[in-house]
N, C-alpha and C. Protein backbone atom coordinates (compact mmCIF):
# COMPACT_ATOMS: atom_id res chain seq x y z
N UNK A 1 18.85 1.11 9.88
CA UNK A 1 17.66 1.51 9.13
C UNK A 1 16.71 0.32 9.06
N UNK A 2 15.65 0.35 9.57
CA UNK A 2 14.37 -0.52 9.40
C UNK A 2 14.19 -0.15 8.04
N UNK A 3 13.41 -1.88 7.07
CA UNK A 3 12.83 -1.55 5.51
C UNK A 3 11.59 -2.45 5.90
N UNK A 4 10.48 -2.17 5.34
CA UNK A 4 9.84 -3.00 5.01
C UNK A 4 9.09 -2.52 3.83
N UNK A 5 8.22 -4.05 3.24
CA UNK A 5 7.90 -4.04 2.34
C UNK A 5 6.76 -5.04 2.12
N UNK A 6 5.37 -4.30 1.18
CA UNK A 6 3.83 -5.01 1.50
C UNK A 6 3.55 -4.91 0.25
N UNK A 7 3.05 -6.30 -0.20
CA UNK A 7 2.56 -6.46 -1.58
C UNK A 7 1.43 -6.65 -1.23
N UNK A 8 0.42 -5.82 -2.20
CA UNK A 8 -1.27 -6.20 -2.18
C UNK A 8 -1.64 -6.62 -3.27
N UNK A 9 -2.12 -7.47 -3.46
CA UNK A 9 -2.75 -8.21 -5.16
C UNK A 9 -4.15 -8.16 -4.77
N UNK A 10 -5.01 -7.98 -5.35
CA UNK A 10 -6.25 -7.97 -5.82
C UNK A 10 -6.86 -8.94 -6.48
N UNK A 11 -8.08 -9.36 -6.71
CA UNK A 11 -8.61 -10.96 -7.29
C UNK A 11 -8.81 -10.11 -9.04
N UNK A 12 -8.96 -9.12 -9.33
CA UNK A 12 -8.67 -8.47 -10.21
C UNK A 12 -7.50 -8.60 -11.04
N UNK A 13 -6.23 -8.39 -9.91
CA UNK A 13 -5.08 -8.38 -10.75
C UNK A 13 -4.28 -7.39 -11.05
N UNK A 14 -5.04 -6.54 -9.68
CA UNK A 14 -4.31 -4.91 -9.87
C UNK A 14 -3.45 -5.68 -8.59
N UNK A 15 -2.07 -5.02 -8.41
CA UNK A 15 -1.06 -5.17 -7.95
C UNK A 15 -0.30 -3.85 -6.79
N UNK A 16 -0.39 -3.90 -6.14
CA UNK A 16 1.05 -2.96 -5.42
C UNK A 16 1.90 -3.11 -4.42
N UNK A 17 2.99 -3.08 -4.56
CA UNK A 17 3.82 -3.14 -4.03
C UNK A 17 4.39 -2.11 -3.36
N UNK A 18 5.13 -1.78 -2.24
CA UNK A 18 5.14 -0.77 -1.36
C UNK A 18 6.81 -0.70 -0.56
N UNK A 19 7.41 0.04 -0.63
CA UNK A 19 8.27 -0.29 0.35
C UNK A 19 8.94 0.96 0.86
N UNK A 20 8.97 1.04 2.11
CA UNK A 20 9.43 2.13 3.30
C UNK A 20 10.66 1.65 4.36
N UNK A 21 11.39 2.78 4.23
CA UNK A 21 12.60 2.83 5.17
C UNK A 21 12.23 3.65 5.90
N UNK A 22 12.70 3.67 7.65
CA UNK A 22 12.99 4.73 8.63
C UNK A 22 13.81 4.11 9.30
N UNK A 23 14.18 5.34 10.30
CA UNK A 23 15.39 4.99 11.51
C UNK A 23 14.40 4.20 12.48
N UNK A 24 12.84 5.07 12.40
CA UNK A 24 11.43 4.31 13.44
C UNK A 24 10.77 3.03 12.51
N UNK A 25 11.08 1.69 12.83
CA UNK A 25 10.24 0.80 12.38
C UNK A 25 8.59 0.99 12.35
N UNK A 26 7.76 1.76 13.29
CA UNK A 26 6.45 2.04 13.32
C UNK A 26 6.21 3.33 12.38
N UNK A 27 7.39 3.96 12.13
CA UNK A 27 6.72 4.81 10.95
C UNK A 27 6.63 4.17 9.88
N UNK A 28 7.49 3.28 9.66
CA UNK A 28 7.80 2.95 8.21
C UNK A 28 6.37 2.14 7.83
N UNK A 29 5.85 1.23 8.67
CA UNK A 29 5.12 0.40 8.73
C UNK A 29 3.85 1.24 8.52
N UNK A 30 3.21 2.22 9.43
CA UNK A 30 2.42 3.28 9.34
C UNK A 30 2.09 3.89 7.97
N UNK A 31 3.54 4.01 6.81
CA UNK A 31 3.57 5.38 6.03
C UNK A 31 3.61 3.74 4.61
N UNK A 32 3.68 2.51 5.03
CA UNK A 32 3.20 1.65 3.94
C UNK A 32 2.16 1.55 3.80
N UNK A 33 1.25 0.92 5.28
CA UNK A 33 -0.36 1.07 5.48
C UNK A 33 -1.05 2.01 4.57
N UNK A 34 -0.63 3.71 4.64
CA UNK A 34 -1.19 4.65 3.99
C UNK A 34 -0.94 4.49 2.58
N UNK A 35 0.27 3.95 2.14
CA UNK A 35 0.41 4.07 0.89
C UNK A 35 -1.14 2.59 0.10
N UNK A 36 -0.95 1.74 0.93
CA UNK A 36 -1.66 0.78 0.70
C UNK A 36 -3.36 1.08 0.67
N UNK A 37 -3.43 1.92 1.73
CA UNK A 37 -4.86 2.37 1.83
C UNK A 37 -5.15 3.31 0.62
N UNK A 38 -4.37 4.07 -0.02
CA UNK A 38 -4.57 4.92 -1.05
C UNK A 38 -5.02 4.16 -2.01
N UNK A 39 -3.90 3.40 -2.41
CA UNK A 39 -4.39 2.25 -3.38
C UNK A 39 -5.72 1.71 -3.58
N UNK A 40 -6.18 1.12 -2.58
CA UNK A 40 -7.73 0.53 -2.07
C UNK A 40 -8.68 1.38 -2.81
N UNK A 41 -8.38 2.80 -2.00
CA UNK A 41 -9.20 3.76 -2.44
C UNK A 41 -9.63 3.86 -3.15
N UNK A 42 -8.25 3.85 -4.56
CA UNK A 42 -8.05 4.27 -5.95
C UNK A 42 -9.02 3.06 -6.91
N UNK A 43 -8.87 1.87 -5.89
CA UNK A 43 -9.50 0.68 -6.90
C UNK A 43 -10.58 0.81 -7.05
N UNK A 44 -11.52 1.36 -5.14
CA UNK A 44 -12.96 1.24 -4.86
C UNK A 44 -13.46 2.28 -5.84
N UNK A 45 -12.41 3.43 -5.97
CA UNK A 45 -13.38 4.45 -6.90
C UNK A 45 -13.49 4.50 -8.65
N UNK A 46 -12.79 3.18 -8.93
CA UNK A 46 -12.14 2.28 -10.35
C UNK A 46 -13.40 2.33 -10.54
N UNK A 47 -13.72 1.16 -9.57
CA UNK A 47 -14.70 0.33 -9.84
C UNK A 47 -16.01 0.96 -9.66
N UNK A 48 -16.25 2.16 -9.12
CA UNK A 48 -17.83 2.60 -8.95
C UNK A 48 -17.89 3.40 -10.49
N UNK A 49 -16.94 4.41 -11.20
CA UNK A 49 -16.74 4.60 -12.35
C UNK A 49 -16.88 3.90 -13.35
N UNK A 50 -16.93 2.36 -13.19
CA UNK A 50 -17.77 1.37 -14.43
C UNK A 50 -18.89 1.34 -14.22
């Protein structure tokens, strides 16, 4: 089983951490990216809401 695992910190101080298993190392890696990009998302639309 491939794991990996991606911490994103922010100059803010919002935080996430991420971590994915597969039998495919490029999914796992793929399906963190997305989790990570959600995040982003979630901050950019934080911040247009102030």
């Amino acid at each position: 089983m491939n794991k990996i695992t991606l911490t994103v910190e922010l100059p803010s101080g919002s935080k996430l951490t991420t971590f994915e298993d597969d039998e495919n190392l490029y999914r796992a890696v793929v399906r963190a990216l997305i989790d990570i990009e959600v995040f982003l998302i979630e901050m950019d639309v934080e911040n247009e809401e102030q």
